[in-house]
Protein backbone atom coordinates (compact mmCIF):
# COMPACT_ATOMS: atom_id res chain seq x y z
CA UNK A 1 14.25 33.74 18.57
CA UNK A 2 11.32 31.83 19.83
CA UNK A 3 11.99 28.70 21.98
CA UNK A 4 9.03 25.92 22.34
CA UNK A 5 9.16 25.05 26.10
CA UNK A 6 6.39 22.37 25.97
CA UNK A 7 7.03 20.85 23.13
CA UNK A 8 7.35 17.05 23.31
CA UNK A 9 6.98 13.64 21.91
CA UNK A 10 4.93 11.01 23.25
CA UNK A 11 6.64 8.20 24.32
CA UNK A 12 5.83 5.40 21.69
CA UNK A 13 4.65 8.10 19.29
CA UNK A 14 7.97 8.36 17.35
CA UNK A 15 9.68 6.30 14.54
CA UNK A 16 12.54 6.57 12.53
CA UNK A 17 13.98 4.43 10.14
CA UNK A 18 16.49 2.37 11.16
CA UNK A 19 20.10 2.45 9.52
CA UNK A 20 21.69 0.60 7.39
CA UNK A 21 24.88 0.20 5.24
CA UNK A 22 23.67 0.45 1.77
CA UNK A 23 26.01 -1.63 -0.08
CA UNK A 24 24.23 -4.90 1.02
CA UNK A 25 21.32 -6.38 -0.72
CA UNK A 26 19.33 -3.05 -0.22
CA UNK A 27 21.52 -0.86 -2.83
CA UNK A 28 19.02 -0.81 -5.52
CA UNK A 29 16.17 0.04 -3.08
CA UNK A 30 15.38 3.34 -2.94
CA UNK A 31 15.31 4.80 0.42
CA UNK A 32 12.72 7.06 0.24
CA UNK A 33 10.18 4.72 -0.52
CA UNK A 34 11.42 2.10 1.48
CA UNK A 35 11.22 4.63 4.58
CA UNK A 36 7.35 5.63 4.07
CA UNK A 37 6.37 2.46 3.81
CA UNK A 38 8.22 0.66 6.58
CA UNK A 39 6.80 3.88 8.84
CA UNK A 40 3.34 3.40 7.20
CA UNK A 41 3.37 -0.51 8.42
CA UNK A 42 4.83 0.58 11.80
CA UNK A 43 1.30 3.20 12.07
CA UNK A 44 -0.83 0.48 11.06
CA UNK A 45 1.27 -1.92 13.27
CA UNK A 46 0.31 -0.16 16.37
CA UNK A 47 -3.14 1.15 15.30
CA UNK A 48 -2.45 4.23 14.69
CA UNK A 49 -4.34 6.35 11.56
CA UNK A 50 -1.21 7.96 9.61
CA UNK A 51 -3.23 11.35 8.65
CA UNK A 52 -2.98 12.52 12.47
CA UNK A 53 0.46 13.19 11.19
CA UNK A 54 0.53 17.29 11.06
CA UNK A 55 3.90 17.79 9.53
CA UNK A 56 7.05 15.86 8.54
CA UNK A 57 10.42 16.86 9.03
CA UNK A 58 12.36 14.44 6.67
CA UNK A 59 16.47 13.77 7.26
CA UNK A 60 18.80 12.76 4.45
CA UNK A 61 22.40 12.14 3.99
CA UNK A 62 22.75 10.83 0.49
CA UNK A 63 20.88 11.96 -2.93
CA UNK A 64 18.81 9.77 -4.52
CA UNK A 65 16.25 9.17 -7.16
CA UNK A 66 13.37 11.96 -6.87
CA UNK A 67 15.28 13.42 -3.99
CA UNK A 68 14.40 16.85 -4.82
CA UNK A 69 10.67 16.48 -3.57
CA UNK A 70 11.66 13.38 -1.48
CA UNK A 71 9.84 15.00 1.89
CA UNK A 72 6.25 15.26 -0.38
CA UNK A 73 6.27 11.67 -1.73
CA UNK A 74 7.11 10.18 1.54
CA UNK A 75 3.83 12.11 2.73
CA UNK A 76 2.13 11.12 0.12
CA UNK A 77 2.92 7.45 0.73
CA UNK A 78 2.77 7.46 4.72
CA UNK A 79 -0.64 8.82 4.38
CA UNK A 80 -1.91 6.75 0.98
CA UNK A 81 -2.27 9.83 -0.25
CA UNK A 82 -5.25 10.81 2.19
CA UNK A 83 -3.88 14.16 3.39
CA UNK A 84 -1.85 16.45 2.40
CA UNK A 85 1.16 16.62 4.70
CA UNK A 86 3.43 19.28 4.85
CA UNK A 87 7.20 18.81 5.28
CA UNK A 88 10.68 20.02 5.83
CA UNK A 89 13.38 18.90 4.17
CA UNK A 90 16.74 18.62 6.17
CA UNK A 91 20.21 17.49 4.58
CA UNK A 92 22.59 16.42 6.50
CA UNK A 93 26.10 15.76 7.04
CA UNK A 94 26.79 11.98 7.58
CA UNK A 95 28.81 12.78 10.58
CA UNK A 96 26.86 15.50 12.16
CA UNK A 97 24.79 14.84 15.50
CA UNK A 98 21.28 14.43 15.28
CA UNK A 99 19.21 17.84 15.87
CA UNK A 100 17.46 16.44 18.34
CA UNK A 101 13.60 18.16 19.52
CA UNK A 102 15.64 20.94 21.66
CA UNK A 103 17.43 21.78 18.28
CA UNK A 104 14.52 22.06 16.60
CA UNK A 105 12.67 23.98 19.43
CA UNK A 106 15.47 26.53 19.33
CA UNK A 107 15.10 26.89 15.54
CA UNK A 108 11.57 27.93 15.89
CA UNK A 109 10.70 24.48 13.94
């Protein structure tokens, strides 16, 4: 299998949306379209264009609403539907570690 060895992330060129219990006041919210959006304000927050975004690898624990193509919409609404973005979708266990870039670079991803 093919291993990435320079594959890295800039520092202050990463987001992810931040957790949150969901029995609160953000139930009915649904959480793919409150994640593209919050990371679309955090772009324009620091000035950065959303289309340099080349691919999206999008995380989930919990079905939702539109879940099936959940990793296209969120695309769609990072980038106001200006590009096309391709994604991967990744499920989850709730009390699995996090990938992380080495796991990914291992994968081949």
């Amino acid at each position: 299998m093919k291993s990435y060895t320079k594959a890295y992330i800039p520092y202050g060129g990463y987001y992810s949306t931040p957790f949150c219990r969901w029995q609160g006041s953000m139930q009915y919210d649904n959480a793919i379209t409150l994640g593209a959006n919050t990371a679309r304000r955090w772009f324009l927050e620091k000035k950065i264009d959303p289309t340099i975004i080349g691919y999206l690898f999008f995380g989930t624990t919990v079905a939702q609403h539109h879940w099936f193509y959940a990793h296209q919409w969120s695309g769609s609404i990072l980038t106001d539907d200006k590009k096309y973005v391709p994604g991967l979708f990744i499920s989850v266990r709730v009390n699995t570690p996090p990938l992380g870039a080495k796991g990914f670079a291992r994968c081949g991803l």
